[in-house]
Protein backbone atom coordinates (compact mmCIF):
# COMPACT_ATOMS: atom_id res chain seq x y z
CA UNK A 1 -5.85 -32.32 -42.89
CA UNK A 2 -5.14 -35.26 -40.31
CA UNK A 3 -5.17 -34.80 -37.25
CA UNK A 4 -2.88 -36.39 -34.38
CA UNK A 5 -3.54 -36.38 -30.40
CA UNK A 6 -0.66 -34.43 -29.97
CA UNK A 7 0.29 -32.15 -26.63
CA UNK A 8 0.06 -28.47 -27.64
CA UNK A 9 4.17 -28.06 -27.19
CA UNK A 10 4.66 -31.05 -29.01
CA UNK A 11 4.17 -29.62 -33.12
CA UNK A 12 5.84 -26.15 -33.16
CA UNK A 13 7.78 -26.29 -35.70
CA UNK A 14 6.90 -23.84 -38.25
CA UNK A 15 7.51 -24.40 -42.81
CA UNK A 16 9.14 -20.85 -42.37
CA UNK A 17 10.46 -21.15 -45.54
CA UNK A 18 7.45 -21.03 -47.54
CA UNK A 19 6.28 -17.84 -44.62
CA UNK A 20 3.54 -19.97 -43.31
CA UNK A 21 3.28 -21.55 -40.01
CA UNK A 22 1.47 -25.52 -38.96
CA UNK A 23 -2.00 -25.59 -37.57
CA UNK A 24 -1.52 -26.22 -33.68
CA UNK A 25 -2.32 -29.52 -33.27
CA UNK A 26 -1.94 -30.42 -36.88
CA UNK A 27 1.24 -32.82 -38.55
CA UNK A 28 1.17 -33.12 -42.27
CA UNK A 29 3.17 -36.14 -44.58
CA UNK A 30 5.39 -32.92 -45.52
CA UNK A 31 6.78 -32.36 -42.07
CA UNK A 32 9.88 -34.27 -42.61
CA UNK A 33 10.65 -32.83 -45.83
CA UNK A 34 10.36 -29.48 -44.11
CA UNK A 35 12.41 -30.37 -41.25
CA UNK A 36 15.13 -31.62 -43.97
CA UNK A 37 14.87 -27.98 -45.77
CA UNK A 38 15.29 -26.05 -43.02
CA UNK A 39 18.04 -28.08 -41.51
CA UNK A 40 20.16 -27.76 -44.73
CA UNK A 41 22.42 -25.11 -44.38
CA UNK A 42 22.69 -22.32 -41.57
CA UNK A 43 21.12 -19.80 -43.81
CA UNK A 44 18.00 -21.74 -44.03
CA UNK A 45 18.17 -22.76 -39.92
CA UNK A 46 18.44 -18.74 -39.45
CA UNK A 47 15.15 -18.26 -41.33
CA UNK A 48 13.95 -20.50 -39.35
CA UNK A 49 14.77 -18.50 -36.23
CA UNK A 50 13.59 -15.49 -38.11
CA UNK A 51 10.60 -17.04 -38.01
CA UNK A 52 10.80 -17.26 -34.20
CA UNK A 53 11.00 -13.66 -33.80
CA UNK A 54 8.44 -12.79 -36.48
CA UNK A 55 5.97 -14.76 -34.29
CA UNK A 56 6.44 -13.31 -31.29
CA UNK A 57 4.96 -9.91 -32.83
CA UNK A 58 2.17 -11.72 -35.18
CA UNK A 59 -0.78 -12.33 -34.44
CA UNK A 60 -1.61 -15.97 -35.01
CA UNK A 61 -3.12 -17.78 -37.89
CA UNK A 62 -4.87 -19.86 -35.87
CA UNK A 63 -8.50 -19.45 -37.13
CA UNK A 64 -9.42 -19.48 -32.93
CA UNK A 65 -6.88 -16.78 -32.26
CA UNK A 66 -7.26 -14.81 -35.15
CA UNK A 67 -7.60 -11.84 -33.01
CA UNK A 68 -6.88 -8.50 -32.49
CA UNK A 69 -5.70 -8.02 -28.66
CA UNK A 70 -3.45 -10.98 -29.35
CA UNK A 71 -0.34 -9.86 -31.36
CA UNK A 72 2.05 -12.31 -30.18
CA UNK A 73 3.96 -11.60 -26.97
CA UNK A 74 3.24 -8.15 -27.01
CA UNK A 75 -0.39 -8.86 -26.85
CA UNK A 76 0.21 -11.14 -23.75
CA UNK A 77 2.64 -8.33 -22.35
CA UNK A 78 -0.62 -6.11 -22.62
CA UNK A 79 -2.63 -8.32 -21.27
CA UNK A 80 -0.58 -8.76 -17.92
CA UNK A 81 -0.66 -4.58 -17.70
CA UNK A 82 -4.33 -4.92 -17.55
CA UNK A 83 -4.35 -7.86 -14.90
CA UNK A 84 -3.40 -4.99 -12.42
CA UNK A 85 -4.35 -1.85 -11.25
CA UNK A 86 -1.89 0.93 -13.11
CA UNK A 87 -3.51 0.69 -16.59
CA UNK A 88 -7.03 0.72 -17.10
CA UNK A 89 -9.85 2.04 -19.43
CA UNK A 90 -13.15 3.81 -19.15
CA UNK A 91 -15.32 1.21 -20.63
CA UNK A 92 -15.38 -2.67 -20.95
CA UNK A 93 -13.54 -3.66 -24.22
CA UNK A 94 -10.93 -5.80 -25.33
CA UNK A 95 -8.21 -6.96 -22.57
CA UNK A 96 -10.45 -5.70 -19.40
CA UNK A 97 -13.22 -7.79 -20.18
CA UNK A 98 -12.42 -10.89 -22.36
CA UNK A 99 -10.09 -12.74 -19.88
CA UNK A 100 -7.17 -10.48 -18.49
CA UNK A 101 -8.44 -7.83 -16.47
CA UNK A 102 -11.57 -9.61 -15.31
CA UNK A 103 -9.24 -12.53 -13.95
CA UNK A 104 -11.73 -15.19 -15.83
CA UNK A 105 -9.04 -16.39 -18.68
CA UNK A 106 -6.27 -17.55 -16.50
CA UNK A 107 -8.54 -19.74 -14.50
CA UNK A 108 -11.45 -21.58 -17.07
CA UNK A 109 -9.56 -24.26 -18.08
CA UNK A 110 -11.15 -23.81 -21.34
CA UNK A 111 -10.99 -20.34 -22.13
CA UNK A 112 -8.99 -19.06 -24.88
CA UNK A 113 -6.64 -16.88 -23.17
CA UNK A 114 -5.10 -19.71 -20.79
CA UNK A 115 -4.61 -21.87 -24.21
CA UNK A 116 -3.39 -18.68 -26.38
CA UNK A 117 -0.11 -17.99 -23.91
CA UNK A 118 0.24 -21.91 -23.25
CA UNK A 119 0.51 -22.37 -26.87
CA UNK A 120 2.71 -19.01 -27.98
CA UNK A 121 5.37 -19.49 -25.54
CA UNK A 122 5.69 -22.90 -26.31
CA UNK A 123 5.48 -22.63 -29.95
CA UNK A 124 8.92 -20.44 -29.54
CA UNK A 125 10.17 -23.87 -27.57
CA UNK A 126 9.17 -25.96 -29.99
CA UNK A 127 10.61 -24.02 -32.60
CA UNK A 128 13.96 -23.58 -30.30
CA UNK A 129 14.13 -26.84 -29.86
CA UNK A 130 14.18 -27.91 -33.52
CA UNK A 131 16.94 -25.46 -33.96
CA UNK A 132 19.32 -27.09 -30.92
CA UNK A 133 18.48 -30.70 -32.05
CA UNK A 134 20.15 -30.08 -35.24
CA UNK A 135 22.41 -26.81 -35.34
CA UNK A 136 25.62 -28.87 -34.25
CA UNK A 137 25.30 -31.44 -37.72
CA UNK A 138 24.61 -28.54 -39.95
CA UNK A 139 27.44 -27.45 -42.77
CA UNK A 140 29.08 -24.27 -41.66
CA UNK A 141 31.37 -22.66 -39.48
CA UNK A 142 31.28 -23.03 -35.60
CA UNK A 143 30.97 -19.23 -35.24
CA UNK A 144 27.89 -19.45 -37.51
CA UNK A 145 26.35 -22.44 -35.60
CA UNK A 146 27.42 -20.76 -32.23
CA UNK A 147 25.09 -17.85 -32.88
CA UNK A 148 22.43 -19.87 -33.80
CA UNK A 149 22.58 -21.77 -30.10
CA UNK A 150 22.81 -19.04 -28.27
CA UNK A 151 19.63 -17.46 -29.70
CA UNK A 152 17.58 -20.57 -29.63
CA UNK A 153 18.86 -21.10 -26.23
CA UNK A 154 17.86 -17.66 -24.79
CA UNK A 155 14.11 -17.70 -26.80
CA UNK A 156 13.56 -21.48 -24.87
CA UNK A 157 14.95 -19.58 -21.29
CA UNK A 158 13.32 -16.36 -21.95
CA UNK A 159 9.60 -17.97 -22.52
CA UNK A 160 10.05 -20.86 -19.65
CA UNK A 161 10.48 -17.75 -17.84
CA UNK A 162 7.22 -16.37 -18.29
CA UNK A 163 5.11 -20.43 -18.53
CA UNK A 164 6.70 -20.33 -14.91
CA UNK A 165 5.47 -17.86 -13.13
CA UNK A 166 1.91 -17.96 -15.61
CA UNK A 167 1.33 -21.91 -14.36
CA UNK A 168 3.62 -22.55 -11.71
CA UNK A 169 2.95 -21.01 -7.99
CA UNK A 170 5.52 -18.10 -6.95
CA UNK A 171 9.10 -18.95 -6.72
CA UNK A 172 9.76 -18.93 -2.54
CA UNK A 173 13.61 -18.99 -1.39
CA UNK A 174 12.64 -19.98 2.04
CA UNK A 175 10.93 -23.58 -0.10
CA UNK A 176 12.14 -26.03 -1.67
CA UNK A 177 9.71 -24.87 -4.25
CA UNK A 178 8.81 -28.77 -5.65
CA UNK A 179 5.05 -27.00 -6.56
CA UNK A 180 4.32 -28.29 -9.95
CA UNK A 181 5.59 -25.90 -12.71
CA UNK A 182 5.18 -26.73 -16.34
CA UNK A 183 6.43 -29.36 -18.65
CA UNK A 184 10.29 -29.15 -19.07
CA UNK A 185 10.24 -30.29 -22.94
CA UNK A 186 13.90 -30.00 -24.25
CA UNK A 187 14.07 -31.65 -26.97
CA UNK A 188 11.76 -31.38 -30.17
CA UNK A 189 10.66 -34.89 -30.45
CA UNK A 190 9.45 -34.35 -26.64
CA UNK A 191 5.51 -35.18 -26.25
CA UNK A 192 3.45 -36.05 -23.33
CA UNK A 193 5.43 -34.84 -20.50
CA UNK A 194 4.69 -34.55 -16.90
CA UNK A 195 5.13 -31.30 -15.27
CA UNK A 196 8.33 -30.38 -13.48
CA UNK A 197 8.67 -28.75 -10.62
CA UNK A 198 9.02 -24.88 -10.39
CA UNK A 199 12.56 -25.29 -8.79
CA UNK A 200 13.52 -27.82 -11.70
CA UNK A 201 12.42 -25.21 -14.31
CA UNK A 202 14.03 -22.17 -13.15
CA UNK A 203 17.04 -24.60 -12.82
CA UNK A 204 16.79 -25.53 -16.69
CA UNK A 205 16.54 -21.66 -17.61
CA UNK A 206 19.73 -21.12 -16.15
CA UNK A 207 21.20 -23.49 -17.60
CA UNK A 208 20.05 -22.45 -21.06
CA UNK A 209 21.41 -18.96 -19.66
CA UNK A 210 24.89 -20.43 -18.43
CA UNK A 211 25.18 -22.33 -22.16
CA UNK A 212 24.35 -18.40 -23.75
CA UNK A 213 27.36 -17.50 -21.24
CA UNK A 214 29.82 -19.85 -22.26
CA UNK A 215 29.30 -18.80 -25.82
CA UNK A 216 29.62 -15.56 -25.57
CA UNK A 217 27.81 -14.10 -28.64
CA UNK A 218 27.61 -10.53 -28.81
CA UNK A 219 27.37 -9.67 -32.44
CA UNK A 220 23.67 -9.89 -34.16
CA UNK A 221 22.08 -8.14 -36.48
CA UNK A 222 20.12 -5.98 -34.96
CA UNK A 223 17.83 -5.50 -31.76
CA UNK A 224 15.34 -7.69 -32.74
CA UNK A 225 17.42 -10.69 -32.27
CA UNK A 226 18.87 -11.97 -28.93
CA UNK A 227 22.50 -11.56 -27.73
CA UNK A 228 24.74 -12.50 -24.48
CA UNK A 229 23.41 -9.15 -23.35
CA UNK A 230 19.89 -9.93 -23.28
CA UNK A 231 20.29 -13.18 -21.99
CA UNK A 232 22.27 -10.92 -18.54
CA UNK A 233 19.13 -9.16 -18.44
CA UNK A 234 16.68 -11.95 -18.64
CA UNK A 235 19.23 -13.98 -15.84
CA UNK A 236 18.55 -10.60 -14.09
CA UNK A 237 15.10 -10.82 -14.35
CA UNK A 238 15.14 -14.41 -13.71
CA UNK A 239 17.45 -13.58 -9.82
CA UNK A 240 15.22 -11.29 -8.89
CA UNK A 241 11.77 -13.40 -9.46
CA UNK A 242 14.14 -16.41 -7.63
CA UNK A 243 15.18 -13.51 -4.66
CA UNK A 244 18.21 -14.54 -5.46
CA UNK A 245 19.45 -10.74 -4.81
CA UNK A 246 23.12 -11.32 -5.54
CA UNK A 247 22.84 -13.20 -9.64
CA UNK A 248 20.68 -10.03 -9.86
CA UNK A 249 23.14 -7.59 -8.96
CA UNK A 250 25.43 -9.52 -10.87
CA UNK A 251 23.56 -9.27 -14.53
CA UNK A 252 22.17 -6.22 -14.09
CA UNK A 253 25.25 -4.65 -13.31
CA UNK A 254 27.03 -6.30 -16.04
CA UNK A 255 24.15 -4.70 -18.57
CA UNK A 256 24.36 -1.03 -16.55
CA UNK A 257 28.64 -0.94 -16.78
CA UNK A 258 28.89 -1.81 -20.10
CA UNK A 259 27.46 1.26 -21.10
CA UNK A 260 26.32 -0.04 -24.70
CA UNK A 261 22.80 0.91 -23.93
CA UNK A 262 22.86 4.46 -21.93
CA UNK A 263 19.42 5.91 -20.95
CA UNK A 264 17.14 7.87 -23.12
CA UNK A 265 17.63 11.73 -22.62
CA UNK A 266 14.31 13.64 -21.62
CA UNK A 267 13.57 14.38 -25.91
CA UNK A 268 14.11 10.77 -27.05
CA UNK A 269 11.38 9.91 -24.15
CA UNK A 270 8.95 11.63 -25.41
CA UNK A 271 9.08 10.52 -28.80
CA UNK A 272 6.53 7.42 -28.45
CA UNK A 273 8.51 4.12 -27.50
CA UNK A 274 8.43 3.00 -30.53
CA UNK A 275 11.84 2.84 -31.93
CA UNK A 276 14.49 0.37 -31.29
CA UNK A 277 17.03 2.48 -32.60
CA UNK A 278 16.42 4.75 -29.37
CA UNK A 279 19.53 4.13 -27.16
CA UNK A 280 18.28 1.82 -24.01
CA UNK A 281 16.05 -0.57 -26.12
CA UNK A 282 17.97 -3.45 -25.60
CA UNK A 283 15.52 -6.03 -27.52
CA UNK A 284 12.51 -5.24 -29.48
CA UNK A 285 10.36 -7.05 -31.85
CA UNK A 286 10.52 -4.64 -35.06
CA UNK A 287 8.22 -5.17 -37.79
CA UNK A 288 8.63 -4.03 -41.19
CA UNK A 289 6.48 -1.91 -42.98
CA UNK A 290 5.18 -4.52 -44.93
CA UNK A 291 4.59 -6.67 -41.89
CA UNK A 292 2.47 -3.80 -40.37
CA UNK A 293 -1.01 -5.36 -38.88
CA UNK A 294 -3.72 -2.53 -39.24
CA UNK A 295 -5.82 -3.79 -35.97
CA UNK A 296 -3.90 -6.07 -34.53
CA UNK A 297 -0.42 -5.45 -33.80
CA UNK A 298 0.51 -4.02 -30.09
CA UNK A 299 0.66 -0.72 -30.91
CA UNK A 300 -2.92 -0.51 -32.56
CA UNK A 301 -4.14 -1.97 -29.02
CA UNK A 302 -1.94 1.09 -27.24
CA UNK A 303 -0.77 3.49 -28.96
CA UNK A 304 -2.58 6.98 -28.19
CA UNK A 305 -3.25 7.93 -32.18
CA UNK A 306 -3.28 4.60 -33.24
CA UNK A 307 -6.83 4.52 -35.82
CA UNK A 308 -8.58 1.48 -33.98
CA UNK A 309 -11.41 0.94 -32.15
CA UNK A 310 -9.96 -0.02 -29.20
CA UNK A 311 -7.63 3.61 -29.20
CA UNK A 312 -10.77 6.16 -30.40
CA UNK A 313 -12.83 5.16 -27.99
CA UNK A 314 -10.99 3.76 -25.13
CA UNK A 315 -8.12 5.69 -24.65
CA UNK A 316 -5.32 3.92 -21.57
CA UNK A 317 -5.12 5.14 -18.16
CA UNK A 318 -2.80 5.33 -15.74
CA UNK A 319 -3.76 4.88 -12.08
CA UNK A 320 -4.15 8.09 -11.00
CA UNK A 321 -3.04 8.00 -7.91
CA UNK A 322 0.42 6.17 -9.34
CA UNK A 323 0.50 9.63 -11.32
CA UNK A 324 0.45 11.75 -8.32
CA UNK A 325 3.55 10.46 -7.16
CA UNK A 326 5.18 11.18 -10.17
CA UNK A 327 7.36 14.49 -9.65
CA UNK A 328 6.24 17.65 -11.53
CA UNK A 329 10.13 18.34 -12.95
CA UNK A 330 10.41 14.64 -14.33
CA UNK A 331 10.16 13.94 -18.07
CA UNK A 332 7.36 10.80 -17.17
CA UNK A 333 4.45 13.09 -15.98
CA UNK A 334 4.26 14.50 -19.79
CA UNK A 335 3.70 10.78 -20.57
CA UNK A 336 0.01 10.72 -18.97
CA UNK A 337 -2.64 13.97 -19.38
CA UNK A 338 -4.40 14.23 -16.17
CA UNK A 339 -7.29 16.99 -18.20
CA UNK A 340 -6.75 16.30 -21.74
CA UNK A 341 -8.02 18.77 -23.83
CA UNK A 342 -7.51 19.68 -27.86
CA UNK A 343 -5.18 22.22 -26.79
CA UNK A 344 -2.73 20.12 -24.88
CA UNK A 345 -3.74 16.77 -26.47
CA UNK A 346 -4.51 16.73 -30.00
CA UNK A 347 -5.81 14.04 -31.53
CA UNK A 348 -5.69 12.79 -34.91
CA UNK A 349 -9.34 12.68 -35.82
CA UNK A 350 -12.80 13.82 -34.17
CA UNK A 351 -13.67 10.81 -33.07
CA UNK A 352 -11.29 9.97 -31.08
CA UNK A 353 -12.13 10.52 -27.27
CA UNK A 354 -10.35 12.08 -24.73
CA UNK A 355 -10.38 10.73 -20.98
CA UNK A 356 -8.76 12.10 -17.88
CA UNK A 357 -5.01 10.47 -17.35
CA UNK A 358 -5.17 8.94 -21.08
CA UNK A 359 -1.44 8.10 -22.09
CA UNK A 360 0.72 9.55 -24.81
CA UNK A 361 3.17 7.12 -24.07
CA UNK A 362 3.49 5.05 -26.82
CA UNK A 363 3.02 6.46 -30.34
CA UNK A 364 2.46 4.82 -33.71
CA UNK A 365 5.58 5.52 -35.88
CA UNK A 366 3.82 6.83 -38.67
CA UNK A 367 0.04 8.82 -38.74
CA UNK A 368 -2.29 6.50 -39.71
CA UNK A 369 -0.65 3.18 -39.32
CA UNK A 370 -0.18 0.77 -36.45
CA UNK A 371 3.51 0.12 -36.59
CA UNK A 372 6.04 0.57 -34.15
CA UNK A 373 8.75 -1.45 -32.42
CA UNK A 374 8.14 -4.17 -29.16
CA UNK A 375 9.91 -2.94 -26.40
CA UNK A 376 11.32 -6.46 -24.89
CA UNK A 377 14.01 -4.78 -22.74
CA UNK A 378 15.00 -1.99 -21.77
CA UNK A 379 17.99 -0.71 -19.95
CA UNK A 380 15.85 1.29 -17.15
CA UNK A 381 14.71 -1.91 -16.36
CA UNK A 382 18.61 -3.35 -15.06
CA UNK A 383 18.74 -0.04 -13.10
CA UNK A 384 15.44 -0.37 -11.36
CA UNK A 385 17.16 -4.29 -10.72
CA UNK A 386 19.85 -3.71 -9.45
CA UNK A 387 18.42 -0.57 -7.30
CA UNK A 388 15.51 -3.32 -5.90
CA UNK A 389 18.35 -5.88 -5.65
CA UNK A 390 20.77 -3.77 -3.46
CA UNK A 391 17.97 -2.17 -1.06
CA UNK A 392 16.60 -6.20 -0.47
CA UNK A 393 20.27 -7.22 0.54
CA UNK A 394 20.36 -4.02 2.61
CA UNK A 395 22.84 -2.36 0.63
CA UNK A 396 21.46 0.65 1.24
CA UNK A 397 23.81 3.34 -0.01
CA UNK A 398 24.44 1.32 -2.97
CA UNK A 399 20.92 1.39 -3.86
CA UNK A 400 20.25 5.36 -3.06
CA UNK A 401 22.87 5.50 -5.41
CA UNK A 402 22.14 3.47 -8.57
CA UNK A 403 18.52 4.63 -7.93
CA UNK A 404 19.91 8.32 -8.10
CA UNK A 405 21.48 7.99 -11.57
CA UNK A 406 18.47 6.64 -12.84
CA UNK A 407 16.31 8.80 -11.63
CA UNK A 408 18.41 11.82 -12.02
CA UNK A 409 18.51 11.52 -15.55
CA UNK A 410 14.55 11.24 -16.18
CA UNK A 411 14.24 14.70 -13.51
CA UNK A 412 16.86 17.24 -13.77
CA UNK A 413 15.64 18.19 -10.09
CA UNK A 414 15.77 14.79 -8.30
CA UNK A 415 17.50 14.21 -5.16
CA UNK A 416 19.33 11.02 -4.03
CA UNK A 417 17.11 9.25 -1.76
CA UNK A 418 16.96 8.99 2.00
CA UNK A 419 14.77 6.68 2.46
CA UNK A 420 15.53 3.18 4.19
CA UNK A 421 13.93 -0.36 4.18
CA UNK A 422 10.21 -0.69 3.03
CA UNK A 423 10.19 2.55 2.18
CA UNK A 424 13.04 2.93 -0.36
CA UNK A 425 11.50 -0.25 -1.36
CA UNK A 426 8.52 1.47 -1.95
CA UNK A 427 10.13 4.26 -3.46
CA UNK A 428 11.74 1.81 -5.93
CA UNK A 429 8.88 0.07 -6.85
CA UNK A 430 7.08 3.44 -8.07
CA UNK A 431 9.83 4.67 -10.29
CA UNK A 432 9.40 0.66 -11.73
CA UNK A 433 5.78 0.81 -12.23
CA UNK A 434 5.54 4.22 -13.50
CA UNK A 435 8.86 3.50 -16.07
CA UNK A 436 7.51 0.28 -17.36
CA UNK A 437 3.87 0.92 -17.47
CA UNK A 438 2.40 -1.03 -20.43
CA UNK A 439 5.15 -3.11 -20.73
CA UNK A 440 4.08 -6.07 -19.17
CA UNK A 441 5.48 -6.55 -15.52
CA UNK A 442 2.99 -5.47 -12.87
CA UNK A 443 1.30 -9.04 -13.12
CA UNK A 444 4.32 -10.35 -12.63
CA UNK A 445 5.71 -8.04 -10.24
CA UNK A 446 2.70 -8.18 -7.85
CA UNK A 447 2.82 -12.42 -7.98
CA UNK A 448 6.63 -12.51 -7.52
CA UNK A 449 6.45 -9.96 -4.34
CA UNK A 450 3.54 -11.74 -2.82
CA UNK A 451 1.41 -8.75 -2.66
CA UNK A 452 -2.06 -8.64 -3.49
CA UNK A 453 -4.41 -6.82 -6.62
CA UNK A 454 -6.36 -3.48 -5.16
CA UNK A 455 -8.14 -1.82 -7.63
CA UNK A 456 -10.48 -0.46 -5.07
CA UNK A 457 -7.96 2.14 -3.73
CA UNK A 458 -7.42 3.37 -7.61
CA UNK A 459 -9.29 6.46 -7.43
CA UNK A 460 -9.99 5.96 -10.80
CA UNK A 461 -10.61 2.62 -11.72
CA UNK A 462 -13.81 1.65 -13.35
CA UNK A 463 -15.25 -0.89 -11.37
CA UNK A 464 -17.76 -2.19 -14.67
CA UNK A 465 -14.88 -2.70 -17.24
CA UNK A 466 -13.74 -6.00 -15.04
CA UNK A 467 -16.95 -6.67 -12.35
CA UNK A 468 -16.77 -6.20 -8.31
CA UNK A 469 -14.71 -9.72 -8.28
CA UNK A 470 -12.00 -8.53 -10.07
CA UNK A 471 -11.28 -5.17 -7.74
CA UNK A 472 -9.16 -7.25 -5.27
CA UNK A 473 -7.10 -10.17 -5.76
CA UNK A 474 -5.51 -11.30 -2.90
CA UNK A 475 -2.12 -12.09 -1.80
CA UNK A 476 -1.32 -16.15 -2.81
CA UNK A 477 -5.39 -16.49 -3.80
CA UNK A 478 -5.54 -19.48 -6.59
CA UNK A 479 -6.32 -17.00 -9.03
CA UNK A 480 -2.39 -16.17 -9.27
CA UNK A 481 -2.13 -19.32 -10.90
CA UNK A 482 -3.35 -20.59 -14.55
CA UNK A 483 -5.08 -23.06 -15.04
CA UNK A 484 -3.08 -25.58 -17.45
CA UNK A 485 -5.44 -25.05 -20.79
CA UNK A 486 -8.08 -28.19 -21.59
CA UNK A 487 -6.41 -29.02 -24.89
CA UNK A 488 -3.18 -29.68 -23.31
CA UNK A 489 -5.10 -31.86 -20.62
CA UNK A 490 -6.93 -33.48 -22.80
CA UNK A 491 -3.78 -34.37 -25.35
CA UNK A 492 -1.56 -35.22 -22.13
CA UNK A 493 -2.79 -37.29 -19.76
CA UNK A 494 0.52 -36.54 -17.38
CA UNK A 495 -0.68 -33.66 -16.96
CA UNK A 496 -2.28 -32.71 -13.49
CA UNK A 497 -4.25 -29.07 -13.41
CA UNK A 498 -3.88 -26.65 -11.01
CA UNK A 499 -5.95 -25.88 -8.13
């Protein structure tokens, strides 16, 4: 096949009609004609989205990334878990050793991992993009072309919001933040692009956001495709990253009042997060049966009785010390085992281990398979927001109290808080990290508050899986920052690395 010097963001579009995807890198003489087919009717643009969220759970075909910890953007979700200290594992394998938790990937400018979530997030832009370019010339009816834009505009906000804060220094509200971010590519024909400033990105994913506003789609399918109400929750996500305390209040709240996705009661919780159908998924990627990936999907790389490798032997940890804070009376502390034993943690086969504070978290849906549904969102998440948002505004009482009916319905026996400043902000942040533990935030979460990585203090942490460098990580260290991948610099020569 011929080959192009193209930027990676540059050839995303995938032939989702015929179910297969482009070679990164790769244009063929047939790229027009697919282009054409796809941009025939809005049925055949809406495959084409389809195809958008079928990626984000595959893993790619790629023959380089053709692996197993990488099932799309859960596998990068993963991966950020195991950049800090909350989730770890007994023995070096998979995510704590091949890039992630050892803190090498992000910063070898040739290593796979730095290219892999380069490439994935913008393969969704590219693939966005292609959609907005020519949605507004196809045949059909403005409610039908609506929908499409709204999606395609949320998928381009939603991953600029995570090639930010991956590549781009922390957002600062007390800067003018002009650090380099990423390249702002907006349209598909887009190539070679400088990078744009952090503050000019975040400004671009609002106004994506602001366009999903205006439309005001609410209807979809189902959760695995995006709606005005994810795109509040990503602009909440997006505030409280920017400190911008008040747009965070504002979305989250909007996602808590509406009441359309109430939180889990204390026996849907324990039923192995892995079904969007539960009542606060908001967003999930959900794979069909016949989609299932034995090995590679996300919940073959973290599900307790998933039949893999990486599960039998290697069973996921919580910080154990993150688990003592966890009351005795709330429904979380049945999510960890602190002794596991056959009695009170059976096990599918022999030979699958057992290891002191091993999660039960997430299940497979089904014995034997690997199948299960993404969380993406989650309405605990707006709660834990807005309660964050209030108590950095100092609006104290309002966050004892949004924090108290969150917390109130996960333990039957909690108490409003009393707590003030730093330490209901400390409060708050435990109830986050314990909640969304393996869900991809604590990366982001420790880089966005300025805090540094302290593994050492994790009583136990295995310092071997990851190596005596990776045990502390500190606050605004280089390391917070990717390095842009090789390929890109290599196919871009506006492109200026990082640090």
């Amino acid at each position: 096949m011929k080959k192009r010097n193209l930027t990676i963001y540059g050839t995303a579009l995938l032939l989702l009609l015929s179910g297969c995807s482009k070679d990164y890198l790769e244009t063929t003489p047939t790229d027009k004609v697919s282009q054409e087919v796809v941009f025939s009717s809005v049925a055949n643009a809406n495959t084409a989205l389809n195809g958008i969220y079928r990626f984000m759970f595959e893993r790619t075909n790629v023959v380089d990334w053709n692996v197993q910890n990488k099932p799309g953007v859960g596998g990068i979700m993963l991966g950020l878990d195991f950049m800090g200290e909350d989730l770890g594992i007994s023995a070096a394998n998979w995510y704590t050793s091949t890039g992630e938790g050892n803190w090498v990937g992000g910063r070898t400018d040739n290593h796979k991992l730095t290219e892999y979530y380069y490439r994935t997030f913008y393969k969704i832009i590219g693939d966005a993009n292609g959609i907005l370019d020519q949605v507004d010339g196809l045949t059909g009816s403005d409610e039908d072309k609506n929908k499409l834009k709204s999606q395609a505009l949320i998928l381009r906000a939603y991953a600029y919001s995570n090639l930010v804060q991956l590549y781009g220094k922390r957002y600062d509200k007390n800067t003018d933040n002009s650090q380099l971010g990423v390249p702002l590519v907006l349209k598909f024909s887009d190539n070679a692009l400088p990078r744009a400033t952090v503050k000019e990105v975040y400004d671009a994913i609002i106004k994506d956001l602001d366009d999903v506003f205006a439309l005001d789609i609410a209807s979809r399918l189902n959760k695995s495709q995006a709606n005005v109400q994810i795109a509040w929750g990503i602009r909440a996500r997006v505030a409280l990253t920017m400190q911008d305390y008040a747009n965070a209040i504002t979305y989250a709240k909007k996602v808590v009042d509406s009441k359309t996705f109430p939180l889990m009661n204390q026996n849907d919780y324990v039923k192995g997060f892995n079904d969007a159908t539960l009542s606060e998924f908001m967003w999930a990627s959900m794979p069909s049966t016949d989609q299932m990936d034995a090995f590679g999907s996300y919940f073959a790389q973290i599900a307790y009785n998933a039949n893999t490798s990486f599960m039998r032997a290697n069973p996921k940890r919580i910080n154990s010390a993150l688990y003592d804070k966890i009351s005795d009376t709330d429904v979380r502390k049945k999510m960890w085992e602190p002794a596991p034993t056959a009695a009170n943690f059976p096990l599918p086969l022999a030979s699958f281990v057992r290891e002191p504070y091993m999660s039960r978290k997430f299940s497979v849906k089904a014995a034997g398979g690997a199948l299960g549904d993404v969380p993406l969102m989650r309405t605990s998440e707006m709660y834990l927001i807005l309660a964050e948002a209030y108590a950095s505004s100092n609006q104290t009482a309002l966050a004892q109290d949004i924090l108290f009916e969150y917390a109130k319905v996960r333990d039957t026996e909690a108490v409003k808080s009393t707590n003030t400043g730093n330490a209901l902000l400390e409060e708050i942040w435990v109830h986050r990290r314990t909640e969304l533990w393996g869900e991809g935030f604590r990366y982001y979460d420790l880089k966005r508050l300025n805090k540094g990585l302290d593994r050492t203090v994790v009583p136990n942490y295995v310092q071997s899986t990851v190596g005596l460098s990776a045990m502390e990580v500190p606050a605004g260290d280089n390391r917070w920052q990717f390095l842009i991948p090789l390929a890109e610099i290599n196919a871009n020569k506006e492109i200026i690395q990082n640090d």
